[in-house]
Each structure stands twice: as C-alpha cells, then as structure tokens.
PDB file of N, CA and C in Angstrom:
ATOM      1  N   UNK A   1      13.850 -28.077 148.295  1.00  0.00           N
ATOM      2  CA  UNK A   1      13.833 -26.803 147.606  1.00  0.00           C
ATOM      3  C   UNK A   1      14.172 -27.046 146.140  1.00  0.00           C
ATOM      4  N   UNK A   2      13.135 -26.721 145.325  1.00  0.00           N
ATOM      5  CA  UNK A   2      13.724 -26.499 143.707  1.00  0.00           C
ATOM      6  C   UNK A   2      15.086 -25.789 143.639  1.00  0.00           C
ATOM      7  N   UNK A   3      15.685 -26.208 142.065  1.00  0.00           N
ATOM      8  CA  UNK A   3      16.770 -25.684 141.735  1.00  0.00           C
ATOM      9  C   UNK A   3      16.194 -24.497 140.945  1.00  0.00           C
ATOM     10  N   UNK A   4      17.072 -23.360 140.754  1.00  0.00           N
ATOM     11  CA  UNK A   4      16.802 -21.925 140.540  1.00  0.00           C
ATOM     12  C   UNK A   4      17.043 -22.289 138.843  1.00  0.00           C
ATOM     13  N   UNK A   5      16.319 -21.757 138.071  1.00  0.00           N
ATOM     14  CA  UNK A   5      16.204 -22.287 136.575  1.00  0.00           C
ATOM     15  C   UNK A   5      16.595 -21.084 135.878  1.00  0.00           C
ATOM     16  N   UNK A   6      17.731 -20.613 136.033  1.00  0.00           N
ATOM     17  CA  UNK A   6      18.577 -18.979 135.861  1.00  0.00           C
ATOM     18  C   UNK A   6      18.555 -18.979 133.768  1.00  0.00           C
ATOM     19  N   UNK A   7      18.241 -20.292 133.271  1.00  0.00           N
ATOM     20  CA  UNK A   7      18.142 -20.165 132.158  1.00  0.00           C
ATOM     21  C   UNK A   7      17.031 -19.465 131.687  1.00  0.00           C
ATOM     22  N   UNK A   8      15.567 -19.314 132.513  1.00  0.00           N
ATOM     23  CA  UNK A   8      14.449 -18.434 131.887  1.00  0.00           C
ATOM     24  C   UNK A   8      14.897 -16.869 132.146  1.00  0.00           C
ATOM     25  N   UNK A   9      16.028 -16.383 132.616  1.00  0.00           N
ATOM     26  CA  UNK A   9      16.093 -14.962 132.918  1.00  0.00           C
ATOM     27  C   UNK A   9      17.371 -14.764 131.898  1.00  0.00           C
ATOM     28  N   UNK A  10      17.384 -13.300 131.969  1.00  0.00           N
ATOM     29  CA  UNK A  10      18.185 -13.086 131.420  1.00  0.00           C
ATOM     30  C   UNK A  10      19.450 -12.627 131.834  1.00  0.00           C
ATOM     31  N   UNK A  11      20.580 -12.447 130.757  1.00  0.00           N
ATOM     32  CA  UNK A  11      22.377 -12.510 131.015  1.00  0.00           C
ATOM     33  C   UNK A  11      22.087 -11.431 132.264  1.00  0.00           C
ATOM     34  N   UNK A  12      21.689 -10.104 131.748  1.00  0.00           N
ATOM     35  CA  UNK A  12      21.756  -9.271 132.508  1.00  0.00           C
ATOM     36  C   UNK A  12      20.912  -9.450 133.787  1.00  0.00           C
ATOM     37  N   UNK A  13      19.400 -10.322 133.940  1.00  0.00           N
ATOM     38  CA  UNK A  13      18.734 -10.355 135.092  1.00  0.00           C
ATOM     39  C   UNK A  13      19.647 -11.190 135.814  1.00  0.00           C
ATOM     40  N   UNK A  14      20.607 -12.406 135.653  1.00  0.00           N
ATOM     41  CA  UNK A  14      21.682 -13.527 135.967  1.00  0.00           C
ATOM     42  C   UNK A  14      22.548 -12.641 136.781  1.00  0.00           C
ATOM     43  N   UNK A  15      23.077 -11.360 136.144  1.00  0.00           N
ATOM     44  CA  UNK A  15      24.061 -10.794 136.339  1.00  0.00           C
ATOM     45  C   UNK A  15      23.708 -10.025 137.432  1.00  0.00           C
ATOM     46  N   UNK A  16      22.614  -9.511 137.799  1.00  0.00           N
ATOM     47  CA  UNK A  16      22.159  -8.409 138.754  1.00  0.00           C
ATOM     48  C   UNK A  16      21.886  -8.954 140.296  1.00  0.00           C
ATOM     49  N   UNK A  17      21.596 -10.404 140.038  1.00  0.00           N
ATOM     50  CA  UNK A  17      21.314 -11.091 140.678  1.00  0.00           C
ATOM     51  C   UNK A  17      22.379 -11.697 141.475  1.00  0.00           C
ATOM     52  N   UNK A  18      23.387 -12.312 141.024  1.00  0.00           N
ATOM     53  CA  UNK A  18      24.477 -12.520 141.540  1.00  0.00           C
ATOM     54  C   UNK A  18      25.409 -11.724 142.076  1.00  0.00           C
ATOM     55  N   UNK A  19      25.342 -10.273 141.550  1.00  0.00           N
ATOM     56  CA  UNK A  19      25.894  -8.981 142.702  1.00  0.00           C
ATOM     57  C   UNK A  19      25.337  -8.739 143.733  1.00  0.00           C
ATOM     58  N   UNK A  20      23.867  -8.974 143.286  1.00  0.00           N
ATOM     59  CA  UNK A  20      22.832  -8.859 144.650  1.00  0.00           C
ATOM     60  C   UNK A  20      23.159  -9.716 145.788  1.00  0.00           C
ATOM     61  N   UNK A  21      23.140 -10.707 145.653  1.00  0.00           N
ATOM     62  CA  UNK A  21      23.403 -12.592 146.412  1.00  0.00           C
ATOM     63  C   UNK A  21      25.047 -11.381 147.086  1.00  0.00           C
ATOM     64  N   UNK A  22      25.816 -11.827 146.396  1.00  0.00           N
ATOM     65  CA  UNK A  22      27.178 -11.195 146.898  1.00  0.00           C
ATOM     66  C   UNK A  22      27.387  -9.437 147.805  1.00  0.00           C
ATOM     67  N   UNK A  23      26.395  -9.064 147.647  1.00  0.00           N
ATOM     68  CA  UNK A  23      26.196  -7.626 148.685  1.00  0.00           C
ATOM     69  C   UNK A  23      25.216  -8.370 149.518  1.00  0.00           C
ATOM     70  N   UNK A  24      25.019  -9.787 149.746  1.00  0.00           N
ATOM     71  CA  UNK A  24      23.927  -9.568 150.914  1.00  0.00           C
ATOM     72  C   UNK A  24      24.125 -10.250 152.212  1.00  0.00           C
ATOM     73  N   UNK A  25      25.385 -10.072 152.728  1.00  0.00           N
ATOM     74  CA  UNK A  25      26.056 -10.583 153.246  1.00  0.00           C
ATOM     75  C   UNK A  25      27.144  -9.440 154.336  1.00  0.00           C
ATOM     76  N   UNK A  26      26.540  -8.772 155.563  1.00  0.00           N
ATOM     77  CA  UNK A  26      27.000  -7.936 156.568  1.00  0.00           C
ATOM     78  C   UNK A  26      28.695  -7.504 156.351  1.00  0.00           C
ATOM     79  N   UNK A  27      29.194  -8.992 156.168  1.00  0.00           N
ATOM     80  CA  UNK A  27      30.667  -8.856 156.099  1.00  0.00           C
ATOM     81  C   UNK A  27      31.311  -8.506 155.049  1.00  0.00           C
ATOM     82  N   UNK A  28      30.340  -8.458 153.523  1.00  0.00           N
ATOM     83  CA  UNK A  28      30.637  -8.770 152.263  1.00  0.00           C
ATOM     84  C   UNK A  28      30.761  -6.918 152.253  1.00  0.00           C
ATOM     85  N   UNK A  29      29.131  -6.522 153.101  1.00  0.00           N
ATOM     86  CA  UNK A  29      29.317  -4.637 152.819  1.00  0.00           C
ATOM     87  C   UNK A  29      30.373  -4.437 153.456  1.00  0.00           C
ATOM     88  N   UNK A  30      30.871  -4.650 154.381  1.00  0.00           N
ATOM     89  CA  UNK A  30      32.353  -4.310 155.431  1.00  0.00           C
ATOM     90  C   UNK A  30      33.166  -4.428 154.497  1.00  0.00           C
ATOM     91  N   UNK A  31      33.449  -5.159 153.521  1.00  0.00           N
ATOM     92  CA  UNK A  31      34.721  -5.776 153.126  1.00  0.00           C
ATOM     93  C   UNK A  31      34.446  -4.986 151.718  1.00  0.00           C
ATOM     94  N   UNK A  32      33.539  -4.300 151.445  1.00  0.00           N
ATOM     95  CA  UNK A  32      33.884  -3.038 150.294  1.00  0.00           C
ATOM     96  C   UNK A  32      33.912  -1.438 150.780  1.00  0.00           C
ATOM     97  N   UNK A  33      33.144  -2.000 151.597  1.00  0.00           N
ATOM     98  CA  UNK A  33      33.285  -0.335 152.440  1.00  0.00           C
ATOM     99  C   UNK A  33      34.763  -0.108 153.323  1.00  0.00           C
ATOM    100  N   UNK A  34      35.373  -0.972 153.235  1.00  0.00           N
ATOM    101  CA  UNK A  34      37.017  -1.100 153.686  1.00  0.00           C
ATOM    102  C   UNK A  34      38.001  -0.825 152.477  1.00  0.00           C
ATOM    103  N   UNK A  35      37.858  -1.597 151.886  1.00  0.00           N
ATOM    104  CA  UNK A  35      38.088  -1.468 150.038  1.00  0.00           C
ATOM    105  C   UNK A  35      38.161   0.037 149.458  1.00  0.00           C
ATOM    106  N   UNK A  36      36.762   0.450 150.015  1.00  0.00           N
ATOM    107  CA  UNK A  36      36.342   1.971 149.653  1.00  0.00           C
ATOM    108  C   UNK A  36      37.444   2.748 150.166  1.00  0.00           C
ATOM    109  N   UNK A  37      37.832   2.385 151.430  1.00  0.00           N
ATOM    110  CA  UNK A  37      38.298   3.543 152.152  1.00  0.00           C
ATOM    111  C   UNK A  37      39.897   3.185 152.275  1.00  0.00           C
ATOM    112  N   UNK A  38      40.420   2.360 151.577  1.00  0.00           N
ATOM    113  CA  UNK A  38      41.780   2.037 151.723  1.00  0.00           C
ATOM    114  C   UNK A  38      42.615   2.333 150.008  1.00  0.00           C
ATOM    115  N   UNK A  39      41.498   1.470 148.984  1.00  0.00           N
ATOM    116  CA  UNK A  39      41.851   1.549 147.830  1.00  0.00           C
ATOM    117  C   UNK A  39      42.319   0.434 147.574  1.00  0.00           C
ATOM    118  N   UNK A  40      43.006   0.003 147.877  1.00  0.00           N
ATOM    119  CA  UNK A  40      43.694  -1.947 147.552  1.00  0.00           C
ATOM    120  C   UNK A  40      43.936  -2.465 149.263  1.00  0.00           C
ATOM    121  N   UNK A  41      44.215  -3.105 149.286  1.00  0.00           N
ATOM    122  CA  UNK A  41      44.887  -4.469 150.525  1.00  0.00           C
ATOM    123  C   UNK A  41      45.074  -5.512 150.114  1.00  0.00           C
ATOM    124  N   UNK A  42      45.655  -6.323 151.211  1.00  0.00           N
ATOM    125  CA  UNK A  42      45.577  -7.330 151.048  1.00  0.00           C
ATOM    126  C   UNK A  42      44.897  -8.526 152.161  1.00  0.00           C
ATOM    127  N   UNK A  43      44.160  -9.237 151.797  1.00  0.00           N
ATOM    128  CA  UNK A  43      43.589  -9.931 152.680  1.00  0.00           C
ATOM    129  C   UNK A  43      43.410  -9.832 154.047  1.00  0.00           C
ATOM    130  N   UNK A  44      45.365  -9.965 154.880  1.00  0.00           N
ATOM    131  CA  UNK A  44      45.455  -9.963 156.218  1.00  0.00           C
ATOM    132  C   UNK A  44      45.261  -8.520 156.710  1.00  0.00           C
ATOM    133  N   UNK A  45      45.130  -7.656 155.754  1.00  0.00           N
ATOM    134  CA  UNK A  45      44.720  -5.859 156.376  1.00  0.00           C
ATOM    135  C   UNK A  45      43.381  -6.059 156.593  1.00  0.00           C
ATOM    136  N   UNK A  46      42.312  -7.036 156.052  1.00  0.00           N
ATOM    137  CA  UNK A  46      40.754  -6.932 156.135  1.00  0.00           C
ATOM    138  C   UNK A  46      40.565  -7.845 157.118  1.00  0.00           C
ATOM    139  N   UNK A  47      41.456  -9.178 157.620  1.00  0.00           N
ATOM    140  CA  UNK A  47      41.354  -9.400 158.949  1.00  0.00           C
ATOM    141  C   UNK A  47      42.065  -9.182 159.882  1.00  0.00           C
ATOM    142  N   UNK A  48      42.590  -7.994 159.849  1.00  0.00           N
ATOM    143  CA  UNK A  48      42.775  -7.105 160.998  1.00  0.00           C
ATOM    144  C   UNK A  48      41.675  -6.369 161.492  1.00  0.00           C
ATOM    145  N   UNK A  49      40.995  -5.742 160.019  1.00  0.00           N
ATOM    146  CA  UNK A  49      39.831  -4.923 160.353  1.00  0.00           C
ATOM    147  C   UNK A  49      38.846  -5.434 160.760  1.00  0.00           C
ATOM    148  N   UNK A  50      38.454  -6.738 160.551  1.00  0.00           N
ATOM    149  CA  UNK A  50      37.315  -7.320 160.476  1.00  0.00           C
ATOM    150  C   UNK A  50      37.124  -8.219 161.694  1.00  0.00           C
ATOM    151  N   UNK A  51      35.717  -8.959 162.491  1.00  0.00           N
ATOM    152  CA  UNK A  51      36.347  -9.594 163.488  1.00  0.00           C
ATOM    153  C   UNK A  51      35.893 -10.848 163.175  1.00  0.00           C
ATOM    154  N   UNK A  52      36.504 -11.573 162.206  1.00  0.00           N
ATOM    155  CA  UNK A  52      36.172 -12.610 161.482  1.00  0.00           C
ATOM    156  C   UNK A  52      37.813 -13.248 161.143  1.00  0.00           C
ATOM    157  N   UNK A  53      37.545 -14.679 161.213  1.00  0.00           N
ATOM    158  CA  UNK A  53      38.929 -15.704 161.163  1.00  0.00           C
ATOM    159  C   UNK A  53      39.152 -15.551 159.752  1.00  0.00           C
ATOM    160  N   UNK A  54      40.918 -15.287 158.992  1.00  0.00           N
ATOM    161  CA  UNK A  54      41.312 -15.875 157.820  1.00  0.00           C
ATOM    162  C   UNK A  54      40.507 -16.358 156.934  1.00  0.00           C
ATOM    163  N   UNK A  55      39.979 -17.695 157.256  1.00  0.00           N
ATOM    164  CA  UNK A  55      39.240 -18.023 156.162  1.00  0.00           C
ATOM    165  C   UNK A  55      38.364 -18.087 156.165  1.00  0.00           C
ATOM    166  N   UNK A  56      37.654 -16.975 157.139  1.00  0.00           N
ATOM    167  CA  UNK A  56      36.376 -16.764 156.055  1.00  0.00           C
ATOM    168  C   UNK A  56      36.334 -15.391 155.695  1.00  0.00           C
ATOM    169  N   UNK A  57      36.993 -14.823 156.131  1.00  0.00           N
ATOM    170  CA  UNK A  57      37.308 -13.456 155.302  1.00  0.00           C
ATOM    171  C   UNK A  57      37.820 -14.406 153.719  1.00  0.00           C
ATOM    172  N   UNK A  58      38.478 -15.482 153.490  1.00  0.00           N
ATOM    173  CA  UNK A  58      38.991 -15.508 151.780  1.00  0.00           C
ATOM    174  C   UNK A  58      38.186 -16.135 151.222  1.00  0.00           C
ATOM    175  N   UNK A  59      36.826 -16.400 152.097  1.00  0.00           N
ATOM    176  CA  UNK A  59      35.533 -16.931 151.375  1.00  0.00           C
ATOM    177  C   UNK A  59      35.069 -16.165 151.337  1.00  0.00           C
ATOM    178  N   UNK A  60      34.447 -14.881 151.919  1.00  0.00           N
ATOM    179  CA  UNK A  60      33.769 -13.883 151.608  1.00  0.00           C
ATOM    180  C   UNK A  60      34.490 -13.177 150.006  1.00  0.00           C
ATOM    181  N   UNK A  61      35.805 -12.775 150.443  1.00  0.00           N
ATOM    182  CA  UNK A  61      36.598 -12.528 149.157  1.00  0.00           C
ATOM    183  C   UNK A  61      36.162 -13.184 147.876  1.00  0.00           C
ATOM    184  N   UNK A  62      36.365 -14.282 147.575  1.00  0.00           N
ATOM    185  CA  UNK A  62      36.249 -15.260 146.646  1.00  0.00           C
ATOM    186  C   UNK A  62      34.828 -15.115 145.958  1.00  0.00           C
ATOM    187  N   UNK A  63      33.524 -14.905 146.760  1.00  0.00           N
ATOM    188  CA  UNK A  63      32.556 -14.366 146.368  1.00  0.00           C
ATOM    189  C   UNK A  63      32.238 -13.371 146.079  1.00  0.00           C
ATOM    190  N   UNK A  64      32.864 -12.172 146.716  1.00  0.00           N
ATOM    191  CA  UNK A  64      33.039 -10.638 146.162  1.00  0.00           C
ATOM    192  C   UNK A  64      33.721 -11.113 144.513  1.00  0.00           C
ATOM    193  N   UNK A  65      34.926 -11.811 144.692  1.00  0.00           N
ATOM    194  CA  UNK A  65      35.631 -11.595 143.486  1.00  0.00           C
ATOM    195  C   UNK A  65      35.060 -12.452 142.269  1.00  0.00           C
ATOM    196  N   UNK A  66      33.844 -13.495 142.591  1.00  0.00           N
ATOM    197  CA  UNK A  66      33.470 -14.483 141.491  1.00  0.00           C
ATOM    198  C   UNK A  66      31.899 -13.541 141.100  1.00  0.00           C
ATOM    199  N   UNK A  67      31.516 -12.702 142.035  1.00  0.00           N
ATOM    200  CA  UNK A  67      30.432 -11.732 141.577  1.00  0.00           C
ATOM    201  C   UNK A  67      31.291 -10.577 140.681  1.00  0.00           C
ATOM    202  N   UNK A  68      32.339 -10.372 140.768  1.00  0.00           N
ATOM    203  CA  UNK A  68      33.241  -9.033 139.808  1.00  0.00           C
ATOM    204  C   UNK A  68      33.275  -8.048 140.609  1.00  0.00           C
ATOM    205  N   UNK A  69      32.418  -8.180 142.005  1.00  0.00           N
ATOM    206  CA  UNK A  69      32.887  -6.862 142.662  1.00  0.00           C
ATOM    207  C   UNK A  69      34.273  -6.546 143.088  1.00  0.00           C
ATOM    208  N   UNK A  70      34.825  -7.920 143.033  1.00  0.00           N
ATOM    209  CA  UNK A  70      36.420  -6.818 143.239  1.00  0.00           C
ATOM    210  C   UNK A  70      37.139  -7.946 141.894  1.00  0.00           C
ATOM    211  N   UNK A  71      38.440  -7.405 142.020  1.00  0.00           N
ATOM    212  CA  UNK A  71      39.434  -8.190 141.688  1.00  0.00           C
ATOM    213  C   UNK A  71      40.725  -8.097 142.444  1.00  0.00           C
ATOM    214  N   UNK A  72      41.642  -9.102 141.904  1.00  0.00           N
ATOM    215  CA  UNK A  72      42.782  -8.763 142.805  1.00  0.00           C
ATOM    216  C   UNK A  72      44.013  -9.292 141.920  1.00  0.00           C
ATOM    217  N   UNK A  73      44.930  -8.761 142.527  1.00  0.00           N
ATOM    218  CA  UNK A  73      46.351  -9.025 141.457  1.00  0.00           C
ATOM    219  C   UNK A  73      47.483  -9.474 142.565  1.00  0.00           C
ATOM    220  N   UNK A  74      48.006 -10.464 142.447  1.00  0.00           N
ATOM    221  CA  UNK A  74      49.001 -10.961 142.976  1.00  0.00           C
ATOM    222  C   UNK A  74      50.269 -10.223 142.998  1.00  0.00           C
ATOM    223  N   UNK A  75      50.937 -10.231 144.163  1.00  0.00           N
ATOM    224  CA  UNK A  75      51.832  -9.447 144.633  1.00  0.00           C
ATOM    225  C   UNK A  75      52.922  -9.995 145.359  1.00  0.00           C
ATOM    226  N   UNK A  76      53.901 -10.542 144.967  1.00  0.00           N
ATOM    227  CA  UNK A  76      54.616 -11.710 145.870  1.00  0.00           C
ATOM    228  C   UNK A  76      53.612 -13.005 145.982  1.00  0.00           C
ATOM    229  N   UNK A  77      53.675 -12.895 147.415  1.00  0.00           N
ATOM    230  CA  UNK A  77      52.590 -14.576 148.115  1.00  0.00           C
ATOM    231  C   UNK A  77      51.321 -13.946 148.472  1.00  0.00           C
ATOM    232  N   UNK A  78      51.266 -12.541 148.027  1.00  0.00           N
ATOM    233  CA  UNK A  78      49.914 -12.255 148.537  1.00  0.00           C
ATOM    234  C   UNK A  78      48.774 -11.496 147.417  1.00  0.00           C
ATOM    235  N   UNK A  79      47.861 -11.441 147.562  1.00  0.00           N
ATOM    236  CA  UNK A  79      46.795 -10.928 146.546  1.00  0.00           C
ATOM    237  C   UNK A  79      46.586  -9.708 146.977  1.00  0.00           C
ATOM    238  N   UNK A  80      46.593  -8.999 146.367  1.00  0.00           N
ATOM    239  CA  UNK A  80      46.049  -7.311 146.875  1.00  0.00           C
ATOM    240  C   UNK A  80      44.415  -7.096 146.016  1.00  0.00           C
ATOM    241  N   UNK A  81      43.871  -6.760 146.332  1.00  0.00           N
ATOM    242  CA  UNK A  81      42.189  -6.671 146.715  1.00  0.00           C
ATOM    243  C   UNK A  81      41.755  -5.282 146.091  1.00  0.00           C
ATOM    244  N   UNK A  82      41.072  -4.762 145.181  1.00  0.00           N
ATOM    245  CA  UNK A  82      40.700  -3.588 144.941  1.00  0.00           C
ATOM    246  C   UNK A  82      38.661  -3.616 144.228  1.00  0.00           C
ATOM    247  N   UNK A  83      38.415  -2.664 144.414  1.00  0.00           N
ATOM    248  CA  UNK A  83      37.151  -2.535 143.862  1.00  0.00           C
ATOM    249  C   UNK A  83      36.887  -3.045 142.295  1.00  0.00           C
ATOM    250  N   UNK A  84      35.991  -3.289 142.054  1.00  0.00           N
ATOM    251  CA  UNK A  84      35.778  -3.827 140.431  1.00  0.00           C
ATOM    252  C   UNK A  84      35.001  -2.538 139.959  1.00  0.00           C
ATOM    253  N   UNK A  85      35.385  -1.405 139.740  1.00  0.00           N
ATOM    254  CA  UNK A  85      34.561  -0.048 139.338  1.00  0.00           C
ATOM    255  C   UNK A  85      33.655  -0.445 138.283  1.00  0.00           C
ATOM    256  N   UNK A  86      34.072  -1.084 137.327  1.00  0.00           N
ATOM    257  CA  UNK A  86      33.279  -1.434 135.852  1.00  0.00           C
ATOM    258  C   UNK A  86      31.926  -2.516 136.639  1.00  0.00           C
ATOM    259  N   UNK A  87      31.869  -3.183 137.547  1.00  0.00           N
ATOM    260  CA  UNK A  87      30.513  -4.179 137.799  1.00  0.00           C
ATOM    261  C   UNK A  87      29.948  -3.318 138.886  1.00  0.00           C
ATOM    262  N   UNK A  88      30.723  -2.469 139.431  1.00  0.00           N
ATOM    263  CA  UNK A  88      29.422  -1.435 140.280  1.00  0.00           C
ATOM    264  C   UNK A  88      28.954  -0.178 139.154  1.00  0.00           C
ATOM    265  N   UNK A  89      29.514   0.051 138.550  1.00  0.00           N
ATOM    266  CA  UNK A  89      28.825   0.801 137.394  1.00  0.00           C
ATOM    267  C   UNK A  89      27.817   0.449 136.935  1.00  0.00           C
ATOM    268  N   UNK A  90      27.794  -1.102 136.649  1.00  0.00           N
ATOM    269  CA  UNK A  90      26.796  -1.959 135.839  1.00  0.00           C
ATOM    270  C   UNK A  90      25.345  -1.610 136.999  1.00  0.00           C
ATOM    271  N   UNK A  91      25.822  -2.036 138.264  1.00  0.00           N
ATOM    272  CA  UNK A  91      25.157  -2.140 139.219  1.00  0.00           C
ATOM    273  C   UNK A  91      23.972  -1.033 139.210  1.00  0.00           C
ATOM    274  N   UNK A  92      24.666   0.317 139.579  1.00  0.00           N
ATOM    275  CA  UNK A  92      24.478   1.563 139.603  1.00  0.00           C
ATOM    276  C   UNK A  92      23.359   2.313 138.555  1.00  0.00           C
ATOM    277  N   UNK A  93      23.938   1.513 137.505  1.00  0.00           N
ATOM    278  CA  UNK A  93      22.805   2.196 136.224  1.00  0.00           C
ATOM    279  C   UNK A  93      22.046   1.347 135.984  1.00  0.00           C
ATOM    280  N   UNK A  94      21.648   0.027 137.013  1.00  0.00           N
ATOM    281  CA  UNK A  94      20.552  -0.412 137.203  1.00  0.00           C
ATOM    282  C   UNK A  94      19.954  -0.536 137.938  1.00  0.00           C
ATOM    283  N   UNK A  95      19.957   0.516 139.095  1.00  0.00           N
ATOM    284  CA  UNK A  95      19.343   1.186 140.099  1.00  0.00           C
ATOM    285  C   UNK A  95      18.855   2.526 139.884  1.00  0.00           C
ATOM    286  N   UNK A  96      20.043   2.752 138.452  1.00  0.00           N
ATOM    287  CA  UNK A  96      19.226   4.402 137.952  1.00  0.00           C
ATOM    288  C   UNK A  96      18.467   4.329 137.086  1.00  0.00           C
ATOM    289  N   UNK A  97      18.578   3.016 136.922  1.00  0.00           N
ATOM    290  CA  UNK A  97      16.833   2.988 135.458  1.00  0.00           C
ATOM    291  C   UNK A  97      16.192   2.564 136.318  1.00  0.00           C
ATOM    292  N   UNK A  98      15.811   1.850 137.272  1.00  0.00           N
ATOM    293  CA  UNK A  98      15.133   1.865 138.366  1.00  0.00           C
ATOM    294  C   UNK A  98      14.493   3.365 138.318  1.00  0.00           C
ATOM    295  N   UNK A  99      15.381   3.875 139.336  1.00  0.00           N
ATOM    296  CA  UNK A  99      15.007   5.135 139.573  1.00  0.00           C
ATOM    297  C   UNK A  99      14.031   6.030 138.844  1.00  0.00           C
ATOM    298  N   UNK A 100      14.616   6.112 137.629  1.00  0.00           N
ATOM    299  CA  UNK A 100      14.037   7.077 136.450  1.00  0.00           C
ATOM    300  C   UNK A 100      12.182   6.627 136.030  1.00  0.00           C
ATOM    301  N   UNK A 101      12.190   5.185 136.149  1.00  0.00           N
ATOM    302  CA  UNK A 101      10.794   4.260 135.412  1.00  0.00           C
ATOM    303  C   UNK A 101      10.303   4.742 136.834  1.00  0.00           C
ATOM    304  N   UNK A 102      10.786   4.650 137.993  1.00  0.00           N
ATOM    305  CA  UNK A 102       9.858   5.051 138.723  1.00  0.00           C
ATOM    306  C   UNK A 102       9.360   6.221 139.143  1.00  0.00           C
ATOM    307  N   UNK A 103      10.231   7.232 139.171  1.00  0.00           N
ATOM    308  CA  UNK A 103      10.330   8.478 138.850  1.00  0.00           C
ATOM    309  C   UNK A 103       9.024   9.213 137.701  1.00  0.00           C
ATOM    310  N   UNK A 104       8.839   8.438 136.413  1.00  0.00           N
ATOM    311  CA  UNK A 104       7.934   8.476 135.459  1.00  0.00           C
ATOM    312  C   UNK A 104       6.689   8.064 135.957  1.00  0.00           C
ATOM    313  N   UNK A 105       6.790   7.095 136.875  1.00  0.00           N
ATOM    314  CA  UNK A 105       5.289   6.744 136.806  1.00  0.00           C
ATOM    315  C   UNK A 105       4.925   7.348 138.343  1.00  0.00           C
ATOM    316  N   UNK A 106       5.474   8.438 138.983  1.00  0.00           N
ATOM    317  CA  UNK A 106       5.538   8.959 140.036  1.00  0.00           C
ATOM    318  C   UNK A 106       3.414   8.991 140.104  1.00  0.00           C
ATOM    319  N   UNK A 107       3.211   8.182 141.277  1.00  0.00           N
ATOM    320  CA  UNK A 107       1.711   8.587 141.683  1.00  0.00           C
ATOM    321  C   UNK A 107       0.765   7.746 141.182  1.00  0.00           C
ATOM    322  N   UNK A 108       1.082   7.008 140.509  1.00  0.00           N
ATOM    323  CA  UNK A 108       0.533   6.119 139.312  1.00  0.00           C
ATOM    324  C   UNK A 108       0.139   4.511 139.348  1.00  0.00           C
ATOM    325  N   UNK A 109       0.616   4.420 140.912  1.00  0.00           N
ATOM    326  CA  UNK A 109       0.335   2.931 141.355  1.00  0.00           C
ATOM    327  C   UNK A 109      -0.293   2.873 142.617  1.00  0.00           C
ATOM    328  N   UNK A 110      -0.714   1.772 143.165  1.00  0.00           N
ATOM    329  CA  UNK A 110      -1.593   1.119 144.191  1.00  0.00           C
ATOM    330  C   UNK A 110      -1.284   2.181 145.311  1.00  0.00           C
TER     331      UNK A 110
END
C-alpha cells in the first residue's frame, strides 16, 4: 500500500480528515456519546460503561485526544476526559458548508 502524501492537501483538508479517521471507530462514537452525556470522567467511568479492557479504552482515548476531539486535565493520578467543543465546531461548519453548496446546487447533478 502507498504512503498517504497529506502534503498535496490542505491544513484544513489534513485536519478534517483526521477527525474523520478518529469518529470512525464504533467505540470512538460510544466514547463521545458518553462524554456527551456525563460532561467529564475519567477513564475507569468509560470502562465501566464500555465492554472493552483498560487499555484499549486509553488507546481509543489517545486518538480521540491526538484528533482534538477531547482533551483532558489531570486530576490527582487520574485524567478526567471532556469534549473538545472548539474541533467539533470546526467539524460542524464543515458539514454546514457542505450542506449549504449543496443545498445551492439543489437538482443540478447526475
């Protein structure tokens, strides 16, 4: 398999792409849609919820958190886990210019 040549695209196509890669992953939507509905945790609350071992719930994490969808802030010995609002924003209003270009050209293709 070729290597992915992320230098012909751009910051922002780089960027959309790597949130994408990081939501595409069953456990990755669980583990924001938990997020969603709690507001912070910490790790061992998402494998309680989840039916997945320690570590790979802090590999799934680690990729949520190296895409910006979350971050987390240390708390004692443990990390507490919260949404990254500012990179689903990013996300969001590039699903709504989506939306809109297609919206415009409503009827207008194949």
């Amino acid at each position: 398999m070729g290597a992915t040549k992320t230098e012909h695209f751009t910051d922002k196509q780089n960027a959309m792409a790597g949130i994408a890669k990081a939501l595409g992953h069953p456990a990755r939507i669980a583990i924001i849609d938990y997020l969603l509905k709690v507001d912070t945790c910490i790790c061992g609350d998402i494998v309680n919820e989840l039916p997945l071992a320690q570590p790979t719930i802090s590999q799934h994490l680690k990729e949520l958190k190296n895409a910006g969808l979350i971050k987390g802030t240390i708390e004692g010995t443990a990390v507490c886990y919260c949404i990254d609002e500012k990179t689903l924003e990013k996300f969001q209003n590039y699903f709504k210019n989506i939306a809109n270009k297609l919206e415009k050209k409503k009827n207008n293709c194949c």
